[in-house]
N, C-alpha and C. Protein backbone atom coordinates (compact mmCIF):
# COMPACT_ATOMS: atom_id res chain seq x y z
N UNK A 1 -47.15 17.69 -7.95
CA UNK A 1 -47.63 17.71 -6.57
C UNK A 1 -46.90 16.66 -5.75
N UNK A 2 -46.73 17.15 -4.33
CA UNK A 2 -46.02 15.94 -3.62
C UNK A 2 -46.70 15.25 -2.70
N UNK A 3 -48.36 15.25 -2.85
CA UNK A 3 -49.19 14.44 -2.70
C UNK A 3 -49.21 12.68 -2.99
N UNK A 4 -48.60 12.49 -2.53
CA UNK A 4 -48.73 10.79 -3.43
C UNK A 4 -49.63 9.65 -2.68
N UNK A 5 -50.38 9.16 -3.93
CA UNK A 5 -51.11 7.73 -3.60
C UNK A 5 -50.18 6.41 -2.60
N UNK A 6 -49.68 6.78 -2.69
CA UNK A 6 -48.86 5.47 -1.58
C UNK A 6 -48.61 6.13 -0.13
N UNK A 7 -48.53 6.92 -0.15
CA UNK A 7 -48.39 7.32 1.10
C UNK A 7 -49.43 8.55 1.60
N UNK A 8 -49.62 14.07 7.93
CA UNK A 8 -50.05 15.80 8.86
C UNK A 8 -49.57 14.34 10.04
N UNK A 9 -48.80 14.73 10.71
CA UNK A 9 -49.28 15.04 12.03
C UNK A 9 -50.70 15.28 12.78
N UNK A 10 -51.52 15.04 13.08
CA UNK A 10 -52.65 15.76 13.57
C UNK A 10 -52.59 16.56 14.30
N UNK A 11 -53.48 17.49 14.76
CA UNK A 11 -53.34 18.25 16.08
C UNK A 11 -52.97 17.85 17.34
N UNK A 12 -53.48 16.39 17.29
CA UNK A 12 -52.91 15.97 18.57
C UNK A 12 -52.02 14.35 18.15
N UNK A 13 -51.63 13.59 19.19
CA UNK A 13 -50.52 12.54 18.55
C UNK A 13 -51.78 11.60 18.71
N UNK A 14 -52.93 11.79 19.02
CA UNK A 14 -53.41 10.36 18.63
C UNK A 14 -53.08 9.46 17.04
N UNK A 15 -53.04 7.86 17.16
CA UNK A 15 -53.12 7.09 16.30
C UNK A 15 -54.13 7.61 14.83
N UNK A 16 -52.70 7.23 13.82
CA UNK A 16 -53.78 7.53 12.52
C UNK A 16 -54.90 6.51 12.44
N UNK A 17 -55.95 6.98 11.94
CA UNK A 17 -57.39 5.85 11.90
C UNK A 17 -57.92 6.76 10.70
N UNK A 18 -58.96 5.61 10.16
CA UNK A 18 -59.65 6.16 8.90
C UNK A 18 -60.44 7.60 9.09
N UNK A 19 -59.85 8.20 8.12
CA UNK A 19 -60.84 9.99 8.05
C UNK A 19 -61.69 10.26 7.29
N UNK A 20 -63.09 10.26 7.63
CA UNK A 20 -64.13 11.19 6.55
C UNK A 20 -63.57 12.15 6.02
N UNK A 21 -62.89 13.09 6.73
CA UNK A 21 -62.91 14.45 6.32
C UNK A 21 -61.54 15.14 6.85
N UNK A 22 -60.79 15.72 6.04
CA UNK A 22 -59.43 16.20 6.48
C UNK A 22 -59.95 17.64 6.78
N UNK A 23 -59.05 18.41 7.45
CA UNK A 23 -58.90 20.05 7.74
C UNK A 23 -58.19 20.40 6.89
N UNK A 24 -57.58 21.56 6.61
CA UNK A 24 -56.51 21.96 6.34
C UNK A 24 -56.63 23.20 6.39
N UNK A 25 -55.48 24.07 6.99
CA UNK A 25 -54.90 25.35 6.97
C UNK A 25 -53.81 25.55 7.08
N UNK A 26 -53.56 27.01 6.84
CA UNK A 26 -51.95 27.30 7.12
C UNK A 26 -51.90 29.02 8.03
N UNK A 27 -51.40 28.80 8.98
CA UNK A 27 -51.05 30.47 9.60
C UNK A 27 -50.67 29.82 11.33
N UNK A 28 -50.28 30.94 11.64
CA UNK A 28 -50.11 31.09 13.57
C UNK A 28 -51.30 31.61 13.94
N UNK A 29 -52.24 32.29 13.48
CA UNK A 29 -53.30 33.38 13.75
C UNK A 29 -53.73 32.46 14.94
N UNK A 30 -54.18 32.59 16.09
CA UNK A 30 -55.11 31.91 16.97
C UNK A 30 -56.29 31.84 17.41
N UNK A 31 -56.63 33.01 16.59
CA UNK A 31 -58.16 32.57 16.23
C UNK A 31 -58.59 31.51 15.04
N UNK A 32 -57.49 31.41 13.96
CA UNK A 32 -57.54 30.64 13.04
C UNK A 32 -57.35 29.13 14.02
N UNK A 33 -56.86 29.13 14.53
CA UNK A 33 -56.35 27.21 15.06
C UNK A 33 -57.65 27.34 16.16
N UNK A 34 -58.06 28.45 16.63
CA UNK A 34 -59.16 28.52 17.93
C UNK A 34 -60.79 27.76 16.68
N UNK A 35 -60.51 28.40 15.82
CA UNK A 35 -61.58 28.34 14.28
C UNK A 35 -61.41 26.79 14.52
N UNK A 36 -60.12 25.92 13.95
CA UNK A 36 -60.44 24.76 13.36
C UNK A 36 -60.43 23.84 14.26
N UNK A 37 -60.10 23.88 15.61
CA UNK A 37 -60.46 23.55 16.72
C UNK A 37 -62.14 23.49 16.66
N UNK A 38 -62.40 23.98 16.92
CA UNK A 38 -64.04 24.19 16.96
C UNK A 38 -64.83 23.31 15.86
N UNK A 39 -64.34 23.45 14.29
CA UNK A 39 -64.62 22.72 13.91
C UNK A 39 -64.58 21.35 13.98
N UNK A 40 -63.70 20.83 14.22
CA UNK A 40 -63.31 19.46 14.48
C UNK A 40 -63.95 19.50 14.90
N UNK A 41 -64.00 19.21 16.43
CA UNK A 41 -64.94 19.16 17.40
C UNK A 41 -66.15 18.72 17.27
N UNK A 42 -66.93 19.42 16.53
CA UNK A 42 -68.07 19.52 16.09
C UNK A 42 -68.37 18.67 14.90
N UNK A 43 -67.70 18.72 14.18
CA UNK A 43 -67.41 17.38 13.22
C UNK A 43 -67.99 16.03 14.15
N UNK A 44 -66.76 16.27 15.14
CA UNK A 44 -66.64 14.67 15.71
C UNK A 44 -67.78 14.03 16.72
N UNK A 45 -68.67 15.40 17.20
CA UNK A 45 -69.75 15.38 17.60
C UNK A 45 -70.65 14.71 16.69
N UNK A 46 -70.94 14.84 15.54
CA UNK A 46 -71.94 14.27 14.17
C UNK A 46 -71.43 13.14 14.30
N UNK A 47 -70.57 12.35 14.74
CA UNK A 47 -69.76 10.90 14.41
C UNK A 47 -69.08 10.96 12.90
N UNK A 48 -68.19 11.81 12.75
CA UNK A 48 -67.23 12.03 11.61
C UNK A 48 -66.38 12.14 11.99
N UNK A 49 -65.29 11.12 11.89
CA UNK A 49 -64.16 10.90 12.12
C UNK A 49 -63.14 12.17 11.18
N UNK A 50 -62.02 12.96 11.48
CA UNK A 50 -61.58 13.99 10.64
C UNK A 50 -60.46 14.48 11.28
N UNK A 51 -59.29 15.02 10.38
CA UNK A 51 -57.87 14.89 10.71
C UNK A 51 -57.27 15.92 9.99
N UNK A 52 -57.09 17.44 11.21
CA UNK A 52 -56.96 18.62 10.85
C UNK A 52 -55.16 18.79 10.78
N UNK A 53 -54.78 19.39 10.42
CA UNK A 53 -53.26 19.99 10.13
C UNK A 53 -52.75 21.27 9.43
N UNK A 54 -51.83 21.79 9.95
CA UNK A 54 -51.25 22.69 8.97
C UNK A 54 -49.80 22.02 8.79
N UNK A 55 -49.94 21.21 6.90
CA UNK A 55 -48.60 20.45 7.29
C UNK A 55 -47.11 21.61 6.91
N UNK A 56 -47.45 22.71 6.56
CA UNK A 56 -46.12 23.39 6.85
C UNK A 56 -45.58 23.36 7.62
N UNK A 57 -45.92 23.20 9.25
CA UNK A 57 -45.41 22.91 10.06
C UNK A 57 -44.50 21.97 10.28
N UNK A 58 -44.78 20.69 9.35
CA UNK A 58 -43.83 19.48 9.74
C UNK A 58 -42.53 19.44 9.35
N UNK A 59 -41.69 19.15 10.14
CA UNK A 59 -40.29 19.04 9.59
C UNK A 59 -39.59 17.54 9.51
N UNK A 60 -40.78 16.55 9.37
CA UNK A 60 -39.92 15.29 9.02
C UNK A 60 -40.69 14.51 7.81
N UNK A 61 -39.91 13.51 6.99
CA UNK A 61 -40.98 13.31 5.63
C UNK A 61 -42.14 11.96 6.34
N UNK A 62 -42.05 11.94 7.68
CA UNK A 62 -43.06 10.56 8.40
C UNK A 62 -44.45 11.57 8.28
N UNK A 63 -43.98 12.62 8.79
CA UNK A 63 -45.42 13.44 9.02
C UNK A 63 -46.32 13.89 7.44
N UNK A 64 -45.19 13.92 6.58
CA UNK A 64 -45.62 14.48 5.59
C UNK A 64 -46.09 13.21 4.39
N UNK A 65 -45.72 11.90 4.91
CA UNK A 65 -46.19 10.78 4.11
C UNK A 65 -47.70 10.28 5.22
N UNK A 66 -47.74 10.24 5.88
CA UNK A 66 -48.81 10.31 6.47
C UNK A 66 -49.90 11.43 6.27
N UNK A 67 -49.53 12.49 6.28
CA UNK A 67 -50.83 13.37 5.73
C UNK A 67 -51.10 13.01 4.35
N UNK A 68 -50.18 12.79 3.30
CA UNK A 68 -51.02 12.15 1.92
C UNK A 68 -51.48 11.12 1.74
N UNK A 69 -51.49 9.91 3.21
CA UNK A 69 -52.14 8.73 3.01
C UNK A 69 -54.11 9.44 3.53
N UNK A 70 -53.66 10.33 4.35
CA UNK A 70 -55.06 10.54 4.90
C UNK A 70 -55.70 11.68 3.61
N UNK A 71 -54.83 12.44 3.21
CA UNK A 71 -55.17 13.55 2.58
C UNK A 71 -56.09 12.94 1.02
N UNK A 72 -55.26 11.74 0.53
CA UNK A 72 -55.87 10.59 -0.80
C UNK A 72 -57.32 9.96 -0.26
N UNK A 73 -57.17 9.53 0.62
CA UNK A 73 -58.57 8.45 1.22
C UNK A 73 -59.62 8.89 1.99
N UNK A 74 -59.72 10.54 2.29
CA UNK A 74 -60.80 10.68 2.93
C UNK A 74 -61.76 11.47 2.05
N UNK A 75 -62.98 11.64 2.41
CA UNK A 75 -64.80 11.52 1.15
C UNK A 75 -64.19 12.61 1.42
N UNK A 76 -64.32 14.27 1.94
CA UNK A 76 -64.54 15.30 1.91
C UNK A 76 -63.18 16.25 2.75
N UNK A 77 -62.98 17.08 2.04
CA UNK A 77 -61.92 18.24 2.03
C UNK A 77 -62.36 19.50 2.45
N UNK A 78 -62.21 19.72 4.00
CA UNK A 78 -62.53 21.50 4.66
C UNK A 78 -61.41 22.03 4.46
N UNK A 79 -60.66 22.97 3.95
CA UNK A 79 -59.76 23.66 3.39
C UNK A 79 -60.32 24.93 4.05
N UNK A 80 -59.29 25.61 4.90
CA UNK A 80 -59.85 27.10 5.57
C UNK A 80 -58.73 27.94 4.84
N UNK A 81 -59.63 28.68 4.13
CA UNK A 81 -58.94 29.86 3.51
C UNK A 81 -58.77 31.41 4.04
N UNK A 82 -57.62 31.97 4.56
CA UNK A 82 -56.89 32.99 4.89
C UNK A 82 -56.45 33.51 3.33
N UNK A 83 -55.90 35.27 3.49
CA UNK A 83 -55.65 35.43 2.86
C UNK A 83 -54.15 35.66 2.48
N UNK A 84 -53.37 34.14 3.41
CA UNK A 84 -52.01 34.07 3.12
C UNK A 84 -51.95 32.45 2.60
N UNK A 85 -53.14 31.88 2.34
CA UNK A 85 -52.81 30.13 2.54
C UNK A 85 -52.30 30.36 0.33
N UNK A 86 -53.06 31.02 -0.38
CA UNK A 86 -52.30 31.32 -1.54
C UNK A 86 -51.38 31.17 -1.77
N UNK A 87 -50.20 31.87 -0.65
CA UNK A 87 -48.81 31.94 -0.73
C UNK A 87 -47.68 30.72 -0.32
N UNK A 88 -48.58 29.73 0.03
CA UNK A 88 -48.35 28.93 0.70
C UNK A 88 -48.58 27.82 -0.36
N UNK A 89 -46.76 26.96 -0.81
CA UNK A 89 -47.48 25.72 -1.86
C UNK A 89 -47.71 24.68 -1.63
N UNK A 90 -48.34 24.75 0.14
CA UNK A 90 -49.03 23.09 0.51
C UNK A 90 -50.34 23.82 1.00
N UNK A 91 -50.61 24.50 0.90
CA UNK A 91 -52.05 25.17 0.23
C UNK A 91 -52.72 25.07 -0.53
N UNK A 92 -51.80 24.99 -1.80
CA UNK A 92 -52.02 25.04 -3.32
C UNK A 92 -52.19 24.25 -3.68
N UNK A 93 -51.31 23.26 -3.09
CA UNK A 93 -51.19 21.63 -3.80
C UNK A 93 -52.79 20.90 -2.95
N UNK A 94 -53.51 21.45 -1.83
CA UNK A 94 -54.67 20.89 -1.64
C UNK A 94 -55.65 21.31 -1.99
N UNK A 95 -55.62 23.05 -2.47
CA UNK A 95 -56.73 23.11 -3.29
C UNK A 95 -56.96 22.43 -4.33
N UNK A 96 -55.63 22.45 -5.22
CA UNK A 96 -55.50 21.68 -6.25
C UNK A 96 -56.09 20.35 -6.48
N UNK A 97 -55.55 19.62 -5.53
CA UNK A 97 -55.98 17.75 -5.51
C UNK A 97 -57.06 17.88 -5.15
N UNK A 98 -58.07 18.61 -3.85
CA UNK A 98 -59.55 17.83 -3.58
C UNK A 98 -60.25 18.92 -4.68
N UNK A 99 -60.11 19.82 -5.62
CA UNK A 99 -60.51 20.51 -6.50
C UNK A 99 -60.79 19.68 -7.56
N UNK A 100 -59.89 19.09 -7.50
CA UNK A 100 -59.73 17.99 -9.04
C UNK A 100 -60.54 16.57 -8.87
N UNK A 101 -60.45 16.68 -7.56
CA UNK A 101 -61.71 15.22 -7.00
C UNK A 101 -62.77 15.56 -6.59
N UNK A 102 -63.26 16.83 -6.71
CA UNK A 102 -64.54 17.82 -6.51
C UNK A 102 -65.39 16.83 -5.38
N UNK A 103 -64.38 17.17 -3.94
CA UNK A 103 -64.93 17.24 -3.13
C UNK A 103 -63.92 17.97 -1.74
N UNK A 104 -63.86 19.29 -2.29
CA UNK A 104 -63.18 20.16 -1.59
C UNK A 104 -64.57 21.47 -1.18
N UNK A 105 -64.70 21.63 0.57
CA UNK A 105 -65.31 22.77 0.60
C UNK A 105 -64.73 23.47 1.62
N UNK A 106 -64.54 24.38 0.79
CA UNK A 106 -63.68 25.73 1.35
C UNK A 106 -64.28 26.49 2.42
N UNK A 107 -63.94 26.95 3.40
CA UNK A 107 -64.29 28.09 3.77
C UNK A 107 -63.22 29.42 4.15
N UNK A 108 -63.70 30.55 3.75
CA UNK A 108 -62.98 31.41 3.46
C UNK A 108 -62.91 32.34 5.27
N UNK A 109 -61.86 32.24 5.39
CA UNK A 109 -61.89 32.75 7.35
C UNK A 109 -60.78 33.99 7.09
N UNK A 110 -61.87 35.38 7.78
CA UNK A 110 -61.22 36.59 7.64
C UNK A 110 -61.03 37.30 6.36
N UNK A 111 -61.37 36.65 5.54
CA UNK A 111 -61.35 37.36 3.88
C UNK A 111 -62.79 36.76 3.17
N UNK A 112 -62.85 37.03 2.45
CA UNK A 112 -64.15 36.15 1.41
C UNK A 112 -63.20 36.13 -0.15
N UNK A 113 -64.26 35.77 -1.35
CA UNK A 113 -63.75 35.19 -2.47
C UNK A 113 -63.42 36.81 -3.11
N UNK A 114 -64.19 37.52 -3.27
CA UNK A 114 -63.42 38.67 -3.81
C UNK A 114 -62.65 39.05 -3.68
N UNK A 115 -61.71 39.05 -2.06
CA UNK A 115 -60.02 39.29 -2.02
C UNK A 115 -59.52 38.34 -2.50
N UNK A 116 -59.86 37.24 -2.47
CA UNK A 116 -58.90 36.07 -2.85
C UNK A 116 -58.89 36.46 -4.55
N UNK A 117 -59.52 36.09 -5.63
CA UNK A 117 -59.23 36.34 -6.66
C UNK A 117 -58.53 37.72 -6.96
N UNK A 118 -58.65 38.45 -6.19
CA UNK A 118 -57.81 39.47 -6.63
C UNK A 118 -56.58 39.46 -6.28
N UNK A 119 -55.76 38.63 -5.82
CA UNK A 119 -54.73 38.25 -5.69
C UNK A 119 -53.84 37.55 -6.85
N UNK A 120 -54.70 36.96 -7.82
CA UNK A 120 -54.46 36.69 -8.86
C UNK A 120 -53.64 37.48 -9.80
N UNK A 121 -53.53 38.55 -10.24
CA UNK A 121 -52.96 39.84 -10.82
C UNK A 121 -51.22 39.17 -10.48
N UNK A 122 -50.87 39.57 -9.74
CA UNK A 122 -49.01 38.97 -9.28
C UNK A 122 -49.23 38.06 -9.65
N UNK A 123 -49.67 37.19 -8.92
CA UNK A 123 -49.08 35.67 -9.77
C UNK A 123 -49.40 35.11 -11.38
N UNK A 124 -50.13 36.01 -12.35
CA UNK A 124 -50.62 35.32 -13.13
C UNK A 124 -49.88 34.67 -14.05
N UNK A 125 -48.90 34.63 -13.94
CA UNK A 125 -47.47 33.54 -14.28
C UNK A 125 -47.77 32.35 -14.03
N UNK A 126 -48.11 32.10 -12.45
CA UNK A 126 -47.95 30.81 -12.08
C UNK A 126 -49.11 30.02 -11.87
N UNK A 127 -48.60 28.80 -12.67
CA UNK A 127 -49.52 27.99 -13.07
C UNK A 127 -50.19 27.30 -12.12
N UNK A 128 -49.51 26.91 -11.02
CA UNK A 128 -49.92 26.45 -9.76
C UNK A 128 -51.10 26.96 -9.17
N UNK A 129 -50.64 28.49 -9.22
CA UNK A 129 -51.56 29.58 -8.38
C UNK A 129 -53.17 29.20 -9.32
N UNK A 130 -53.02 29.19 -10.19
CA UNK A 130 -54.38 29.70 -11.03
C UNK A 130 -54.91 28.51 -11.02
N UNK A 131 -54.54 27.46 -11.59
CA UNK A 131 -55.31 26.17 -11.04
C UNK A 131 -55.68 26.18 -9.30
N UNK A 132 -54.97 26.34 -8.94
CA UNK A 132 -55.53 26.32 -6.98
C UNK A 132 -56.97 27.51 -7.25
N UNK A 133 -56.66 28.94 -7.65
CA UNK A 133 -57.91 29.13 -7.94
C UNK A 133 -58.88 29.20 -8.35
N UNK A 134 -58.58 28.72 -9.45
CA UNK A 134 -59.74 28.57 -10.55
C UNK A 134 -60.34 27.02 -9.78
N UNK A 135 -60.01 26.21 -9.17
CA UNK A 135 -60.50 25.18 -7.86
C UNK A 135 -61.04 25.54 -7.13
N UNK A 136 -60.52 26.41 -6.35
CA UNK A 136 -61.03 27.24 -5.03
C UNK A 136 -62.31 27.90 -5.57
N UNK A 137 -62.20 28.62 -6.55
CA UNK A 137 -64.05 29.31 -7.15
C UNK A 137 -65.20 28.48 -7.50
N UNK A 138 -64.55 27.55 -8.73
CA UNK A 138 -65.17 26.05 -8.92
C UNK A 138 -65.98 26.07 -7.82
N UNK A 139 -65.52 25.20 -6.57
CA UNK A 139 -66.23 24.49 -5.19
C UNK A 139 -66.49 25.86 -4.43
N UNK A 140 -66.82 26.88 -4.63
CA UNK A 140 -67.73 28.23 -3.56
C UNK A 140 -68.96 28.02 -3.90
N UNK A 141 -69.64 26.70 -4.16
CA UNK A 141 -70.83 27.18 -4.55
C UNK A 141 -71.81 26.98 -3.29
N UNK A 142 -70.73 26.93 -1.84
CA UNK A 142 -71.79 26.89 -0.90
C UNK A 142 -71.61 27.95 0.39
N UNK A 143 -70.51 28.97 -0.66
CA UNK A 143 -70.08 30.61 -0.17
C UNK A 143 -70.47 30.48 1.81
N UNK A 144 -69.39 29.84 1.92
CA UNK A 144 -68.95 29.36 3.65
C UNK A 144 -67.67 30.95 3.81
N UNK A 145 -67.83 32.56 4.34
CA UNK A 145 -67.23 32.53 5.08
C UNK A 145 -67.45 33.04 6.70
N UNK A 146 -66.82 32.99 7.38
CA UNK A 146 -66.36 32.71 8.84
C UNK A 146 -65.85 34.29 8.99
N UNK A 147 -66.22 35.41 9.22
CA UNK A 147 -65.80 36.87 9.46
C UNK A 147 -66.64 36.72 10.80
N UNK A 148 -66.15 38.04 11.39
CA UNK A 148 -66.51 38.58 12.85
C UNK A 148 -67.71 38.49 12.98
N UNK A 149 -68.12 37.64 14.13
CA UNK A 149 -69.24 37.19 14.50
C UNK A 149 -70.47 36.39 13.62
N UNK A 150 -69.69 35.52 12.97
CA UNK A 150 -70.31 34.77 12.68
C UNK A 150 -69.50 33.24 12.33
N UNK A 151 -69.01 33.04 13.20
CA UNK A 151 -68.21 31.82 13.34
C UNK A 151 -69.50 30.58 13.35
N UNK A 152 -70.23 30.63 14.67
CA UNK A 152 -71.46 29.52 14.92
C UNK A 152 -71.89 28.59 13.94
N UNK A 153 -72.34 30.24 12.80
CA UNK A 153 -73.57 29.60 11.35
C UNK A 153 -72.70 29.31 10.66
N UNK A 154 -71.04 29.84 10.44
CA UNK A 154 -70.27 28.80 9.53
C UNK A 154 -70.07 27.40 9.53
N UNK A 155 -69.89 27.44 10.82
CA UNK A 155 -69.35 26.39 11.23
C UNK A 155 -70.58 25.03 11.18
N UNK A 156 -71.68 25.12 11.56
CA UNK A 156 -72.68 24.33 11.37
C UNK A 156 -72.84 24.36 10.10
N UNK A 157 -73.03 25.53 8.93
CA UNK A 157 -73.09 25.15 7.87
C UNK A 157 -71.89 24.17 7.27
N UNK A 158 -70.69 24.19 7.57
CA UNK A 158 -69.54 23.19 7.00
C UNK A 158 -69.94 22.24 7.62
N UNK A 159 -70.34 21.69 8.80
CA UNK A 159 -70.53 20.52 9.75
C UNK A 159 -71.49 20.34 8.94
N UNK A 160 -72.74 20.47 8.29
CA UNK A 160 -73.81 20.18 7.91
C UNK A 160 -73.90 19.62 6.81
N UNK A 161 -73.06 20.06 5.84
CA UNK A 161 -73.02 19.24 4.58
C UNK A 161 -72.33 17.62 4.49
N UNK A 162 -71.08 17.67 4.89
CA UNK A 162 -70.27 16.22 5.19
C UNK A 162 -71.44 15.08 5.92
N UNK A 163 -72.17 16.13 7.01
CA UNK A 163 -73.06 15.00 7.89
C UNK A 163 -74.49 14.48 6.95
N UNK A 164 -74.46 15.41 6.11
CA UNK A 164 -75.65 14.96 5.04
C UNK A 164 -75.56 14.08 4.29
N UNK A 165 -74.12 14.25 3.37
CA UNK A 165 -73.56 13.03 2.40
C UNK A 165 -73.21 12.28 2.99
N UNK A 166 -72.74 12.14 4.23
CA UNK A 166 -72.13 10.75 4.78
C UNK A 166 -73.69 10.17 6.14
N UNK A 167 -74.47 10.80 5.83
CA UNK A 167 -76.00 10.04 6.53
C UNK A 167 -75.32 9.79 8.11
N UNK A 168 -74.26 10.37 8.94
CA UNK A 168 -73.74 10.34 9.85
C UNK A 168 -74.90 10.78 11.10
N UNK A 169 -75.03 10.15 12.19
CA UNK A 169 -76.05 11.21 13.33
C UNK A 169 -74.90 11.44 14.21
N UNK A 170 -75.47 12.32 15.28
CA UNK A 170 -74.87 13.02 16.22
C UNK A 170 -74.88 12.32 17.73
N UNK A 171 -73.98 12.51 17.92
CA UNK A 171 -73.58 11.46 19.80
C UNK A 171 -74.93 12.09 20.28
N UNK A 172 -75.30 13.33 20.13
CA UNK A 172 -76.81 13.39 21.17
C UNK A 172 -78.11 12.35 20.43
N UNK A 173 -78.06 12.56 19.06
CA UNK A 173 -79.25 11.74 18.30
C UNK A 173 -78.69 10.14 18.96
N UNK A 174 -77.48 9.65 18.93
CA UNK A 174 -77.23 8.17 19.31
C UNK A 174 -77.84 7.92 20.55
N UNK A 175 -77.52 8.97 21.68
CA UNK A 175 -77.83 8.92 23.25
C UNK A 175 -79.63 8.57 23.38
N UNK A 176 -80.11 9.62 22.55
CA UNK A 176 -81.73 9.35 22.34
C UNK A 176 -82.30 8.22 21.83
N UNK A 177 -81.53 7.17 20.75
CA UNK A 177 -81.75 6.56 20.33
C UNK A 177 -81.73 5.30 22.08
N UNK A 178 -80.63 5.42 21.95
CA UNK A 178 -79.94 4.16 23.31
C UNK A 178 -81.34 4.46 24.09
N UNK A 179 -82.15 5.58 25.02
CA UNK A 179 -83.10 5.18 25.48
C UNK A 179 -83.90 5.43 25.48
N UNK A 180 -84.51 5.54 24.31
CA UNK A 180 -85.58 5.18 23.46
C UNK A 180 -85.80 3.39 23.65
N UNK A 181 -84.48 2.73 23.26
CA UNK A 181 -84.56 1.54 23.24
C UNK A 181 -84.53 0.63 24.74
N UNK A 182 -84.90 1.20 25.92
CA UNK A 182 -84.37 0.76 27.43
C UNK A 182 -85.90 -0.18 27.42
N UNK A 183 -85.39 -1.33 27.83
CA UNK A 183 -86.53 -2.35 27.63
C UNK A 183 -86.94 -2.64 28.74
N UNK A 184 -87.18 -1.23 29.84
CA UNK A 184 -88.36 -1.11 31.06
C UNK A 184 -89.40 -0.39 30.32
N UNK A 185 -90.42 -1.16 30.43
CA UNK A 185 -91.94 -0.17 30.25
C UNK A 185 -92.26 0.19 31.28
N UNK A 186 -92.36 1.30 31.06
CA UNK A 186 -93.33 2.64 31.79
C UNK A 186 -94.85 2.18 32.04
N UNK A 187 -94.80 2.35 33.57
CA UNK A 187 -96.18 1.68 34.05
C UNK A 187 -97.09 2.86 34.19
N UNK A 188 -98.13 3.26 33.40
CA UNK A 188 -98.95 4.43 32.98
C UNK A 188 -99.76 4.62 34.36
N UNK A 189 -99.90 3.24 35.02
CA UNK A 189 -101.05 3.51 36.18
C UNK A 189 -100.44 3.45 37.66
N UNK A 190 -99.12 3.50 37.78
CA UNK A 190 -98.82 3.34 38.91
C UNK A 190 -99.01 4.54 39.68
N UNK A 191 -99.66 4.27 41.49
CA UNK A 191 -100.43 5.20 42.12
C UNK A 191 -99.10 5.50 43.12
N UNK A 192 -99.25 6.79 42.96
CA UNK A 192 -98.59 7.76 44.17
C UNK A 192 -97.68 8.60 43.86
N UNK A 193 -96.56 9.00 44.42
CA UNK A 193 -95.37 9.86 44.34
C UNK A 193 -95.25 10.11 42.44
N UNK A 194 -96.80 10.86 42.32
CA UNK A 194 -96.43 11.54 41.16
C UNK A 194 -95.21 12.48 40.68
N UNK A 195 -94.67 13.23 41.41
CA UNK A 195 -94.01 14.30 41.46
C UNK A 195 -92.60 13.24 40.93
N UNK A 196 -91.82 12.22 41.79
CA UNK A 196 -90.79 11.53 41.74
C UNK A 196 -90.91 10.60 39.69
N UNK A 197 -92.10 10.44 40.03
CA UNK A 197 -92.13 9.55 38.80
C UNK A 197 -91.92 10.53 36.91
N UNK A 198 -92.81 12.27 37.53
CA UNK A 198 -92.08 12.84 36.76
C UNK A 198 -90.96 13.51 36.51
N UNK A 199 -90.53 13.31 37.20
CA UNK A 199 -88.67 13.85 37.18
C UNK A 199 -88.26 12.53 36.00
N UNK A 200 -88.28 11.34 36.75
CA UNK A 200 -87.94 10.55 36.17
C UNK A 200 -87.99 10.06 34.79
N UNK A 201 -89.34 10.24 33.94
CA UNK A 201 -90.11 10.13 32.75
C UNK A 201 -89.45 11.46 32.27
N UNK A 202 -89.15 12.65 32.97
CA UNK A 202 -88.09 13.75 32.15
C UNK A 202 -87.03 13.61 31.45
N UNK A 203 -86.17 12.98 32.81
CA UNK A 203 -84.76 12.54 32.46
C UNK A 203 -84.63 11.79 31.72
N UNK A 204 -85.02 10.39 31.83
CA UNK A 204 -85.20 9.03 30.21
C UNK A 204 -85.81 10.12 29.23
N UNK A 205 -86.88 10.26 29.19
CA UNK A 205 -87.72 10.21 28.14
C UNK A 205 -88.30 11.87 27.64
N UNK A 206 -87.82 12.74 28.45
CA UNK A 206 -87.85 14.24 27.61
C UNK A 206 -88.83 14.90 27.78
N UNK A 207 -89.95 13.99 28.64
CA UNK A 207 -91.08 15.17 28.72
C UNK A 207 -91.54 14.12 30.74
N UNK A 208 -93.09 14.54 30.80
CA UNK A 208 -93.33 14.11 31.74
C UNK A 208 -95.33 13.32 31.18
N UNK A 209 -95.54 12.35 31.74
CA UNK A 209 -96.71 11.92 31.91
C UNK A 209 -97.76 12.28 32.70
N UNK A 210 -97.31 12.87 34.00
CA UNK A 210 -98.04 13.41 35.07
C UNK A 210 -97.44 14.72 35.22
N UNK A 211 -98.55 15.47 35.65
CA UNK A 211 -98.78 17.21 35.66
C UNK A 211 -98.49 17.70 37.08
């Protein structure tokens, strides 16, 4: 593997910084990059830092020593499976590695696990291939896929597990928290412009005191 401990591009050029959780895919499809778009996102909403790529793309070895510094050091591995990332041996080489550190969860986008193993048949030569899947089946035990019209519940279900093991909350749970904690007390008896005072007790605080 040309994964190494000593050393993607991200989607965008922001600065590398520590990653919970890497992406990974491989294709042009644009619903596929529209897919891991979304995920991120939503990731980063929970406060999980995470650093998506398809490093086939890269054509210099900076980009490609940088994705194995992030690809080695982050808790959890989303790996989006198409039914071309197989063919692909920086595919292989990540099922492989977060397979082997059993904390790879797959989700299978546009195919599920029964096409994928049946792909197996041609390659059963290669040794690469069959370890990547016999990895890839290993970690389905939380059968994530992403087919037509049902992107939403995948996607919260993959967002949902990382945010569980890593006890992470969400920028809206933080916002609630912040004023929850606003150290004006609410004066229960103050007389008049009921109407103004419940707008107000809405907006902070989510409900109203006066009817």
């Amino acid at each position: 593997m040309s994964i190494a401990k000593a050393s993607v591009t991200p989607i965008s050029n922001s600065k590398l910084r520590s990653c919970d959780v890497y992406i990974g895919f491989h294709g042009q499809n644009p619903n596929l990059i529209r897919f891991c778009k979304w995920l991120k996102s939503e990731l980063e909403a929970q406060g999980i830092a995470c650093f998506g790529a398809d490093r086939a793309n890269y054509v210099d070895n900076q980009s490609h020593e940088i994705a194995d510094r992030v690809i080695c050091s982050v808790t959890f591995a989303v790996v989006v499976v198409t039914r071309y990332s197989l063919l692909n041996h920086l595919s292989l080489e990540e099922l492989r590695f977060f397979a082997q550190k059993k904390n790879l969860i797959p989700v299978f986008f546009e195919t599920d696990a029964n096409h994928i193993a049946s792909l197996s048949n041609p390659h059963s030569n290669n040794k690469e291939f069959k370890e990547a899947l016999d990895g890839l089946m290993r970690s389905h035990e939380f059968k994530l896929e992403a087919n037509d019209g049902c992107w939403r519940s995948c996607i919260s279900q993959a967002v949902g597990i990382p945010s569980a093991k890593l006890g992470r909350k969400s920028v809206a749970d933080k916002e609630v928290e912040m004023f929850e904690e606003l150290p004006f007390p609410r004066n229960m008896y103050f007389v008049g412009r009921e109407k103004e005072i419940m707008e107000i007790e809405t907006t902070f605080f989510g409900y109203g005191d006066y009817l």
